[in-house]
ModelCIF file with pLDDT and N, C-alpha, C, O atoms, coordinates in Angstrom:
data_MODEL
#
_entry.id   MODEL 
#
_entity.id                         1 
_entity.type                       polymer 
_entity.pdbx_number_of_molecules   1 
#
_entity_poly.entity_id                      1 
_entity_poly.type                           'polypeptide(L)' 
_entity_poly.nstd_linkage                   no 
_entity_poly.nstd_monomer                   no 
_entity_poly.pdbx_seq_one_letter_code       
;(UNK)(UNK)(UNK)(UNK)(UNK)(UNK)(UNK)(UNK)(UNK)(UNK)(UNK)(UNK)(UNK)(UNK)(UNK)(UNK)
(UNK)(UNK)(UNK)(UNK)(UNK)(UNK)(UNK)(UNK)(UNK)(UNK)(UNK)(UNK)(UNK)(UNK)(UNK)(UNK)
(UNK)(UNK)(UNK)(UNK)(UNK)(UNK)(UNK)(UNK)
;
_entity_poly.pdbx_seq_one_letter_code_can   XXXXXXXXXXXXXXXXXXXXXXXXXXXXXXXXXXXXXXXX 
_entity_poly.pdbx_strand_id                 A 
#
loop_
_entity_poly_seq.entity_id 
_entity_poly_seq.num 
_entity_poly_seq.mon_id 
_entity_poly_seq.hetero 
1 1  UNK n 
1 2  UNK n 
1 3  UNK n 
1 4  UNK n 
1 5  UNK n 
1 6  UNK n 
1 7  UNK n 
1 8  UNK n 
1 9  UNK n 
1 10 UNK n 
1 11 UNK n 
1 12 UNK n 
1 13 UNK n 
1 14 UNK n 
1 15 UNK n 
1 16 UNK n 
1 17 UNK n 
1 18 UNK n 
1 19 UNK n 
1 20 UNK n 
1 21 UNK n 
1 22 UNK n 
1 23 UNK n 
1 24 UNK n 
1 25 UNK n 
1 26 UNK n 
1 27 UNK n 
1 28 UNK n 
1 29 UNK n 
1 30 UNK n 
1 31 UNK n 
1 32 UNK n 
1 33 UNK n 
1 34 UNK n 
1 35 UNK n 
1 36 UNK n 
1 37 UNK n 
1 38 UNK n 
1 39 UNK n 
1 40 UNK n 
#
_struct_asym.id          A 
_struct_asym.entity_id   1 
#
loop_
_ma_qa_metric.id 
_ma_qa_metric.mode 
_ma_qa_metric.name 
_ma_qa_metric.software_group_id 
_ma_qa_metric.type 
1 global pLDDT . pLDDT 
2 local  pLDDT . pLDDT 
#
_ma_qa_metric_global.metric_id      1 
_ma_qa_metric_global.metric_value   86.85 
_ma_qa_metric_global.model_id       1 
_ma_qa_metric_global.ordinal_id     1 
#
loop_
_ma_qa_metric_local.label_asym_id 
_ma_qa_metric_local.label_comp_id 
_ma_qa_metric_local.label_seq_id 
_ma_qa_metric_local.metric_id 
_ma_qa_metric_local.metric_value 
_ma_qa_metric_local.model_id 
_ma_qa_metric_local.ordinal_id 
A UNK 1  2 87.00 1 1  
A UNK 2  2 85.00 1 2  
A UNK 3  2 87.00 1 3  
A UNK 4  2 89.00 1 4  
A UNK 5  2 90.00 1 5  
A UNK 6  2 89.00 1 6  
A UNK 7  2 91.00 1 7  
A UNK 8  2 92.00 1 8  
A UNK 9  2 90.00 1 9  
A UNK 10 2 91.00 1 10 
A UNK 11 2 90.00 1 11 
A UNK 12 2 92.00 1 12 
A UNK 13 2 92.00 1 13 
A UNK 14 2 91.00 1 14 
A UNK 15 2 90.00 1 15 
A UNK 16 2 89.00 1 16 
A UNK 17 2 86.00 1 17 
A UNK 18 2 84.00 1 18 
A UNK 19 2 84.00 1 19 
A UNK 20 2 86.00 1 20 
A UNK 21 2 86.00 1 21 
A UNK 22 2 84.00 1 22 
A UNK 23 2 88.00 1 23 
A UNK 24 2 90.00 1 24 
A UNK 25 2 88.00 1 25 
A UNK 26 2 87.00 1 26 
A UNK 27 2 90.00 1 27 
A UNK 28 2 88.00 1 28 
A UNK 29 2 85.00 1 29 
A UNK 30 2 87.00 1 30 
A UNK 31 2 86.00 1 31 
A UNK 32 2 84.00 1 32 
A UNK 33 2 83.00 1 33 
A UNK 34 2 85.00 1 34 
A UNK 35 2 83.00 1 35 
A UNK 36 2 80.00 1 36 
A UNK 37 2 82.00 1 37 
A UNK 38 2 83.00 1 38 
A UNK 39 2 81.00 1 39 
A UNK 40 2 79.00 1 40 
#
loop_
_atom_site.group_PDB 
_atom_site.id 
_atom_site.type_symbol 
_atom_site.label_atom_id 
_atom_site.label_alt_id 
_atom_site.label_comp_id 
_atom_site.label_asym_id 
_atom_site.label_entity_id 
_atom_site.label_seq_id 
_atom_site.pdbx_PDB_ins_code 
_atom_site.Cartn_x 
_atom_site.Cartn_y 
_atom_site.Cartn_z 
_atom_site.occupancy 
_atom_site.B_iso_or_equiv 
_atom_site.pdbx_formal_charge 
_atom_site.auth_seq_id 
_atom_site.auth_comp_id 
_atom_site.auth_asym_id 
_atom_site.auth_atom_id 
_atom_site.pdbx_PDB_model_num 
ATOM 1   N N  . UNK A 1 1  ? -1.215 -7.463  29.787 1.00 87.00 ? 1  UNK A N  1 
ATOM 2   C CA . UNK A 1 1  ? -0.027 -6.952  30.491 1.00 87.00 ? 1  UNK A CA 1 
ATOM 3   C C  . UNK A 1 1  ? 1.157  -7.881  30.280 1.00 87.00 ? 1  UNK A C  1 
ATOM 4   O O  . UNK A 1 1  ? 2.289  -7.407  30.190 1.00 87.00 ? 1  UNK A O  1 
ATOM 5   N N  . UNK A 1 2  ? 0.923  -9.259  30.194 1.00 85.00 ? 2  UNK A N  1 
ATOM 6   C CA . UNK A 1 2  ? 1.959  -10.059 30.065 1.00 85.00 ? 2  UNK A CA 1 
ATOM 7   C C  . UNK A 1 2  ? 2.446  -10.199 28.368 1.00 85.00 ? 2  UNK A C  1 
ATOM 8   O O  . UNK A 1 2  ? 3.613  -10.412 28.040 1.00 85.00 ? 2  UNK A O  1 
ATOM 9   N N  . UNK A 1 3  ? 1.837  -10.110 27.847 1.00 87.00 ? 3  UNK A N  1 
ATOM 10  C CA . UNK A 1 3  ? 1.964  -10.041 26.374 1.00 87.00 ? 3  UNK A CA 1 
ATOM 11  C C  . UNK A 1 3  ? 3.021  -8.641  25.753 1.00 87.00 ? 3  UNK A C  1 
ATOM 12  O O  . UNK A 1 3  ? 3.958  -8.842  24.981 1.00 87.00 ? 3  UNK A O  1 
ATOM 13  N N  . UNK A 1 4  ? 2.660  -7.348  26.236 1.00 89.00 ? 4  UNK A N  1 
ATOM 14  C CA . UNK A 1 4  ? 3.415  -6.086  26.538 1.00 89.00 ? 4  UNK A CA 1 
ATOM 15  C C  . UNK A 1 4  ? 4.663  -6.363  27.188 1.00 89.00 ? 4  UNK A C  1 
ATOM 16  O O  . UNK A 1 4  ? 5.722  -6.035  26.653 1.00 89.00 ? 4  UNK A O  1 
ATOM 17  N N  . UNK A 1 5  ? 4.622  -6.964  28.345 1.00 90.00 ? 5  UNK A N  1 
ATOM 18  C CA . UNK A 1 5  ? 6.139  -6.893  28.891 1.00 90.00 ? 5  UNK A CA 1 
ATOM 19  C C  . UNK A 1 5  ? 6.753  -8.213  28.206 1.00 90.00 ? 5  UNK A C  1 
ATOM 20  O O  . UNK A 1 5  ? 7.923  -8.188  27.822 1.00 90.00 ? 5  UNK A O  1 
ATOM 21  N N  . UNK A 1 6  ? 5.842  -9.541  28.030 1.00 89.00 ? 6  UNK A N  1 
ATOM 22  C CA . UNK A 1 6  ? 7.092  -10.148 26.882 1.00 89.00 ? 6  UNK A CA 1 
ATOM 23  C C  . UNK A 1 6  ? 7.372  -9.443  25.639 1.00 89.00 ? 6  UNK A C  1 
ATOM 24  O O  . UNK A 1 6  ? 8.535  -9.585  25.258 1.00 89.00 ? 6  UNK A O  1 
ATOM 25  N N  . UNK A 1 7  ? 6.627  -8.724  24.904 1.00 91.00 ? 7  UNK A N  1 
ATOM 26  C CA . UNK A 1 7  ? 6.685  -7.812  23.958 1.00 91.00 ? 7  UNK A CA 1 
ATOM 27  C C  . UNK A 1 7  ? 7.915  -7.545  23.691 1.00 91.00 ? 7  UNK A C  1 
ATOM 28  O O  . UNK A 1 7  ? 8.642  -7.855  22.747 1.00 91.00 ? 7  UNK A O  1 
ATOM 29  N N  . UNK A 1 8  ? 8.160  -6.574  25.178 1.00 92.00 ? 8  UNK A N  1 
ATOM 30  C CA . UNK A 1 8  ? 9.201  -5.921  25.204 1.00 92.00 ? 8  UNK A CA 1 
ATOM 31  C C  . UNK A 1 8  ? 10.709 -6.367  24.876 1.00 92.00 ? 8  UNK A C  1 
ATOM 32  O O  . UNK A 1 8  ? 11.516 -5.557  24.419 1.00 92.00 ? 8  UNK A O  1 
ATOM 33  N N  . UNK A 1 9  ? 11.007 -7.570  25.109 1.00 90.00 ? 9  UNK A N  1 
ATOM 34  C CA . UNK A 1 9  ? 12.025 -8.579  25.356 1.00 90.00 ? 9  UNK A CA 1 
ATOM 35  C C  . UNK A 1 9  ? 12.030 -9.459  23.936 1.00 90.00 ? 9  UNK A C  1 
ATOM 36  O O  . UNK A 1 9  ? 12.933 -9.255  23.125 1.00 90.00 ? 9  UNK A O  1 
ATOM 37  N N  . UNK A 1 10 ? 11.051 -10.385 23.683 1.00 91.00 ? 10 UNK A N  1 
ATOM 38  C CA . UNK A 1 10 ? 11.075 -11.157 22.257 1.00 91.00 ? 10 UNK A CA 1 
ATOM 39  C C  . UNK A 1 10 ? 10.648 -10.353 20.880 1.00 91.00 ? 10 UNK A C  1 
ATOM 40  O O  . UNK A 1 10 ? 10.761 -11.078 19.891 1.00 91.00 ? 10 UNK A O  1 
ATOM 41  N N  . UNK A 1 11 ? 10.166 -8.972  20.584 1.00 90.00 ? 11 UNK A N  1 
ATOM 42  C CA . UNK A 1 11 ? 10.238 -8.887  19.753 1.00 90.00 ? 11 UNK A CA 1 
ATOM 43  C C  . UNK A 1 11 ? 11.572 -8.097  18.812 1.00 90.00 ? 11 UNK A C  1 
ATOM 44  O O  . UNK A 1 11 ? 11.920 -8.112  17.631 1.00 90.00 ? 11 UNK A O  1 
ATOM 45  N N  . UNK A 1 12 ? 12.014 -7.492  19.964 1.00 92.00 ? 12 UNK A N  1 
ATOM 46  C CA . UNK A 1 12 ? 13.236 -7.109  19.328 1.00 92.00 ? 12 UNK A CA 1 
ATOM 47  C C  . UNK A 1 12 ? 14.740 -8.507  19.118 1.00 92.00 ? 12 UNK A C  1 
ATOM 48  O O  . UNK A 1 12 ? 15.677 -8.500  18.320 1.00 92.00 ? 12 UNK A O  1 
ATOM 49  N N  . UNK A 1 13 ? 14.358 -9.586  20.260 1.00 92.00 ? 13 UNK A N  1 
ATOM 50  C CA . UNK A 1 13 ? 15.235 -10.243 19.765 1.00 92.00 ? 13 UNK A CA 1 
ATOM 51  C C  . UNK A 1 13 ? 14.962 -11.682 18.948 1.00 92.00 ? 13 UNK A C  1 
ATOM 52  O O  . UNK A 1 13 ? 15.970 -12.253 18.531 1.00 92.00 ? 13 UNK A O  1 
ATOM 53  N N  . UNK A 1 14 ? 13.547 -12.354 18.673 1.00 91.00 ? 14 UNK A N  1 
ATOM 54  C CA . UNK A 1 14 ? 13.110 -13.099 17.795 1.00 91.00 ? 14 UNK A CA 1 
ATOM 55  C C  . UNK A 1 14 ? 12.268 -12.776 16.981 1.00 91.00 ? 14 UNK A C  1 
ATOM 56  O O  . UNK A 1 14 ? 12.183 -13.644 16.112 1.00 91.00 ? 14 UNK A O  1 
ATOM 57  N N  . UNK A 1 15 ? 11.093 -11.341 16.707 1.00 90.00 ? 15 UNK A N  1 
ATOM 58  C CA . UNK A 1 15 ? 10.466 -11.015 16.367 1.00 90.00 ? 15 UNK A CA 1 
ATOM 59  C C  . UNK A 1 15 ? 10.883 -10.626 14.622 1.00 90.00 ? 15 UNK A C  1 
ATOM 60  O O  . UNK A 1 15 ? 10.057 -10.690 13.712 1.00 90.00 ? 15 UNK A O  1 
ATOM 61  N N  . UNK A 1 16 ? 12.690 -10.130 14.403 1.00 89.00 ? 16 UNK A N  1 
ATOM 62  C CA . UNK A 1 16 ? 12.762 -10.384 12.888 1.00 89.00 ? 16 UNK A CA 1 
ATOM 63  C C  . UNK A 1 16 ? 11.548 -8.850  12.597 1.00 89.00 ? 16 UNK A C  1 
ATOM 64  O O  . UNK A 1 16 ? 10.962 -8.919  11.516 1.00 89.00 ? 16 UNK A O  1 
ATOM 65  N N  . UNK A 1 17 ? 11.332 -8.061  13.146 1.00 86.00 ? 17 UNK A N  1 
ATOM 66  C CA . UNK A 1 17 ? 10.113 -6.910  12.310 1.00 86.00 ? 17 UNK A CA 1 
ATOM 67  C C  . UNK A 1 17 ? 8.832  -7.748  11.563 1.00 86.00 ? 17 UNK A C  1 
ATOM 68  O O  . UNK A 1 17 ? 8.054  -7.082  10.880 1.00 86.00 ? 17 UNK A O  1 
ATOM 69  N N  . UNK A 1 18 ? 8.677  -8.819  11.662 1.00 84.00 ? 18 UNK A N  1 
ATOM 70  C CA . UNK A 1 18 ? 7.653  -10.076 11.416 1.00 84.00 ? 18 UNK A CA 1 
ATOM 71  C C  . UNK A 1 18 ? 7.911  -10.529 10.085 1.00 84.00 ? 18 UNK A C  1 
ATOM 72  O O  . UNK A 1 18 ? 7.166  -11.336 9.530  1.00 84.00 ? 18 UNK A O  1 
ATOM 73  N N  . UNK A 1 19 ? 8.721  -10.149 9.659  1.00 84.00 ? 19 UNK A N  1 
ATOM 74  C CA . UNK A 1 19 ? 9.252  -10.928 8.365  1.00 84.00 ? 19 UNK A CA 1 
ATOM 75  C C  . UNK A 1 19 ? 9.614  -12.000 7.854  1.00 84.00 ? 19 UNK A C  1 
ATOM 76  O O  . UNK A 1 19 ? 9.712  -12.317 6.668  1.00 84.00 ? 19 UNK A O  1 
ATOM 77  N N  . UNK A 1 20 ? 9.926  -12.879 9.301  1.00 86.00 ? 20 UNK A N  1 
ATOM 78  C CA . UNK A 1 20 ? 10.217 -14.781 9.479  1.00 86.00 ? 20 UNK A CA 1 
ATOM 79  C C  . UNK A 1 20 ? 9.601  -14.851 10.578 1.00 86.00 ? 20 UNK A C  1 
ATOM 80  O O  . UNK A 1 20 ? 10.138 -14.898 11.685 1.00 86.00 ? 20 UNK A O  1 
ATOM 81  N N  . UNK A 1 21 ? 8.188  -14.863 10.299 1.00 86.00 ? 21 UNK A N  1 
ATOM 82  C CA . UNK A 1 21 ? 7.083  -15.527 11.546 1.00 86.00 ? 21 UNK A CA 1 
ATOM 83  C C  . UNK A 1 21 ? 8.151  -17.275 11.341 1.00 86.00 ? 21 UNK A C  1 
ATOM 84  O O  . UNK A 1 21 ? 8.956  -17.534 12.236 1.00 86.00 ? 21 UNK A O  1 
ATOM 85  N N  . UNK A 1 22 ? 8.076  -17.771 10.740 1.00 84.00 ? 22 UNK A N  1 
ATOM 86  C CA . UNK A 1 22 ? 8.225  -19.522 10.687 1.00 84.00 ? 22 UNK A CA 1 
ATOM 87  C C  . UNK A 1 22 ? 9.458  -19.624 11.661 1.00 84.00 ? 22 UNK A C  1 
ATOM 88  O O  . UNK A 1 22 ? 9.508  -20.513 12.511 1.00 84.00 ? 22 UNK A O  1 
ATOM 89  N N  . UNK A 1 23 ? 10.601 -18.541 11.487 1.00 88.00 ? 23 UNK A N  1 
ATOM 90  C CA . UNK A 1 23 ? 11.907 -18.590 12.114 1.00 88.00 ? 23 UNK A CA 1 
ATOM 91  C C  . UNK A 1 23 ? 11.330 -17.918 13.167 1.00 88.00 ? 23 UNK A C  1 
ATOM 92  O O  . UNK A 1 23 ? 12.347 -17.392 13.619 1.00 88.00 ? 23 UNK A O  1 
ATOM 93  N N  . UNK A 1 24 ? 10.525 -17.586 13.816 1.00 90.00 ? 24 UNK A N  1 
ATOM 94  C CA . UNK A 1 24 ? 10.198 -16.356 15.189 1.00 90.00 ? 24 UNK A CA 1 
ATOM 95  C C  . UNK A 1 24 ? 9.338  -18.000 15.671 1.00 90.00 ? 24 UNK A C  1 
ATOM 96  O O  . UNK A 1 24 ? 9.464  -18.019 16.896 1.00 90.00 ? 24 UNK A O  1 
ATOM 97  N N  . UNK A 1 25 ? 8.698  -19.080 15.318 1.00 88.00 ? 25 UNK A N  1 
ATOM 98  C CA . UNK A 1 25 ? 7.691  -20.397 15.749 1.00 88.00 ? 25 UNK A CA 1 
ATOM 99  C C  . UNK A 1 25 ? 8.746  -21.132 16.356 1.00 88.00 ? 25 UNK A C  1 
ATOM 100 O O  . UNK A 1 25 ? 8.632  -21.776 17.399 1.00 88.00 ? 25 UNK A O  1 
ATOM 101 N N  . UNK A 1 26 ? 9.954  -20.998 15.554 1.00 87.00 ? 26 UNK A N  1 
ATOM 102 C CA . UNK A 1 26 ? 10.727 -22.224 15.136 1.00 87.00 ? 26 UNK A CA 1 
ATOM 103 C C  . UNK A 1 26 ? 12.130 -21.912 16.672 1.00 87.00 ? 26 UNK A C  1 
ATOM 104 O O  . UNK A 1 26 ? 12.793 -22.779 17.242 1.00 87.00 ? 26 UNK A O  1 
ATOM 105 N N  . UNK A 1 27 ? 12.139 -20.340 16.924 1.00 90.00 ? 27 UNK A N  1 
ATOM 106 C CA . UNK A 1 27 ? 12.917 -20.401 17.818 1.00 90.00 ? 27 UNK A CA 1 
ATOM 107 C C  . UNK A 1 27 ? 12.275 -20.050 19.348 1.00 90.00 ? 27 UNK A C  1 
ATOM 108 O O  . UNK A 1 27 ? 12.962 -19.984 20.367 1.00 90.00 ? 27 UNK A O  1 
ATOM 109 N N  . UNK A 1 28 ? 10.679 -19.819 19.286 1.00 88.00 ? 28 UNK A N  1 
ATOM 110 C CA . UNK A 1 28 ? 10.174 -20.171 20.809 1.00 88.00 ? 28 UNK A CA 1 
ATOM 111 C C  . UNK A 1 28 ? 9.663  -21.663 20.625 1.00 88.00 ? 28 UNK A C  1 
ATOM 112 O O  . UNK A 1 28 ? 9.394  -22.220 21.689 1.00 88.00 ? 28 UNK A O  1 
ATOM 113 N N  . UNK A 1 29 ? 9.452  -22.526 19.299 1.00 85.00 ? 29 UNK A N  1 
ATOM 114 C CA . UNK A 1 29 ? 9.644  -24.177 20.143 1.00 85.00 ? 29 UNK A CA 1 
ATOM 115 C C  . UNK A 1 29 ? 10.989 -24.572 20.599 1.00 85.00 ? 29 UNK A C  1 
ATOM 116 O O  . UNK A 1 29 ? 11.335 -25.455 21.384 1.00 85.00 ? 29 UNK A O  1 
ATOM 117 N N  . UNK A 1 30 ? 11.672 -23.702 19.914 1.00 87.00 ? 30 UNK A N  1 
ATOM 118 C CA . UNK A 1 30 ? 13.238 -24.272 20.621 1.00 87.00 ? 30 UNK A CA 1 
ATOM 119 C C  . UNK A 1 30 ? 13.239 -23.927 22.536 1.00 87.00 ? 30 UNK A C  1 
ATOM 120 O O  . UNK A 1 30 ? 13.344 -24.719 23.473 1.00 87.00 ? 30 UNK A O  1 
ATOM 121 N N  . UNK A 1 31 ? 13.138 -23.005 22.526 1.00 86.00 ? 31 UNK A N  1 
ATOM 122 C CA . UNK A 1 31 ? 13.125 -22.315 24.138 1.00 86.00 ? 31 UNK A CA 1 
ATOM 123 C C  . UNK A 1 31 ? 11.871 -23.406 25.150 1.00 86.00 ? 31 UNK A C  1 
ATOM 124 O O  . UNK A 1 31 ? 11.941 -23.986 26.234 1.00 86.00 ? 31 UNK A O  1 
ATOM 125 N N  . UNK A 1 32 ? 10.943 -23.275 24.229 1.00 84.00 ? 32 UNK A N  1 
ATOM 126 C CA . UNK A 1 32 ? 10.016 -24.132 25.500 1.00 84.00 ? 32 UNK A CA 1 
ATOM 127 C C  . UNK A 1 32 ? 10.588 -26.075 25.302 1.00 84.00 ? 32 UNK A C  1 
ATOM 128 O O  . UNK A 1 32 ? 10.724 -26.946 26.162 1.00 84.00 ? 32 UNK A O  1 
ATOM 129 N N  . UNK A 1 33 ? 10.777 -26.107 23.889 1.00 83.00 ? 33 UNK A N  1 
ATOM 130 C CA . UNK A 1 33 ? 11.373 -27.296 23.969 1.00 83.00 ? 33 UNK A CA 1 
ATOM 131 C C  . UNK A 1 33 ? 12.632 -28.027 25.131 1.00 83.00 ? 33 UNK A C  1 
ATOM 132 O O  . UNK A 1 33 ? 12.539 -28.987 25.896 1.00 83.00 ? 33 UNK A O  1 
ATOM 133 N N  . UNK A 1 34 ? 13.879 -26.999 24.810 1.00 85.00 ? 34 UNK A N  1 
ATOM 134 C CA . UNK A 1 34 ? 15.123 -26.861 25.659 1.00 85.00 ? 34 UNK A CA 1 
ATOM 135 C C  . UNK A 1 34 ? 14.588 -26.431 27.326 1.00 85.00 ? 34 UNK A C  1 
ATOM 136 O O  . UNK A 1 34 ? 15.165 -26.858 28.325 1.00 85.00 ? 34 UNK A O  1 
ATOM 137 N N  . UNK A 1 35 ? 14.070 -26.035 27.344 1.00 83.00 ? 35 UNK A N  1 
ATOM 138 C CA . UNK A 1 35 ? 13.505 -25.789 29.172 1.00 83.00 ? 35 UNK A CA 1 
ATOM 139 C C  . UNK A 1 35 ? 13.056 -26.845 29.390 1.00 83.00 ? 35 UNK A C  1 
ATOM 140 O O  . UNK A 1 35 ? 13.859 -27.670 29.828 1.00 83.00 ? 35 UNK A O  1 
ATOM 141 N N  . UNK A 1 36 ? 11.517 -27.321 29.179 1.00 80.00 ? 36 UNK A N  1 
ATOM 142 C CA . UNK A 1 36 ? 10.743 -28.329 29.511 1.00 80.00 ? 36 UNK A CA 1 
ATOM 143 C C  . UNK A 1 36 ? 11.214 -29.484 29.128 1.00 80.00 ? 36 UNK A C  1 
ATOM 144 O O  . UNK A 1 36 ? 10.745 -30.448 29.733 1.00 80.00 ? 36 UNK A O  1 
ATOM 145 N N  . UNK A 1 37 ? 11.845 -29.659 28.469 1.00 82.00 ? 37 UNK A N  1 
ATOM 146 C CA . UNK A 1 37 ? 12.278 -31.218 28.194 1.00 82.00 ? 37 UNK A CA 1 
ATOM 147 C C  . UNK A 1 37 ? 13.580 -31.210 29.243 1.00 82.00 ? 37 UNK A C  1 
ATOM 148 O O  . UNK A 1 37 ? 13.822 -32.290 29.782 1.00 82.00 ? 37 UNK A O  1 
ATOM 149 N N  . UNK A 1 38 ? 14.253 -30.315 29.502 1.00 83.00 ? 38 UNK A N  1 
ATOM 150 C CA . UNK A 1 38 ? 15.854 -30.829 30.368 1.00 83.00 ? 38 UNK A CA 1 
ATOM 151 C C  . UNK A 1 38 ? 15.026 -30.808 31.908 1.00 83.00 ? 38 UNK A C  1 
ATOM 152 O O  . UNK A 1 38 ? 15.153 -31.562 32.873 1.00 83.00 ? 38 UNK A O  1 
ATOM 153 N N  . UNK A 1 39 ? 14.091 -29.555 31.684 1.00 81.00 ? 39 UNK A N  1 
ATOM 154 C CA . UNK A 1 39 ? 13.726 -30.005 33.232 1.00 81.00 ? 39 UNK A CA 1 
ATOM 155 C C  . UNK A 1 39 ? 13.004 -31.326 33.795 1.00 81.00 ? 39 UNK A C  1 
ATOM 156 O O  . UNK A 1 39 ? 13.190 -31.745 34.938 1.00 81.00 ? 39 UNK A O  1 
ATOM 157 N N  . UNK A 1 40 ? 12.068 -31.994 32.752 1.00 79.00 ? 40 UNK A N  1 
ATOM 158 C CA . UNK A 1 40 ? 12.074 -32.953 33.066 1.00 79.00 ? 40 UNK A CA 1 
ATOM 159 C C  . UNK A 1 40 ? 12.317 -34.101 33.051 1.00 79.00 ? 40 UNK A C  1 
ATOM 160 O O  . UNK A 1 40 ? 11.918 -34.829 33.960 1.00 79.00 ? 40 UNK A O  1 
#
């Protein structure tokens, strides 16, 4: 269920139609990077 509703949201806007998996890796380490590191 959680996989479906993020689905919904990251594949249309990092997902690329899966054509740059490396650029789709490269911009959710950015997101968990930029969160978790400022928060702590």
């Amino acid at each position: 269920s959680t996989v479906n509703a993020m689905n919904v949201v990251l594949a249309p806007t990092i997902g690329f139609g899966g054509r740059f998996p490396t650029i789709t890796i490269m911009i959710a380490e950015l997101v968990v990077v930029l969160l978790g590191t400022t928060l702590r």
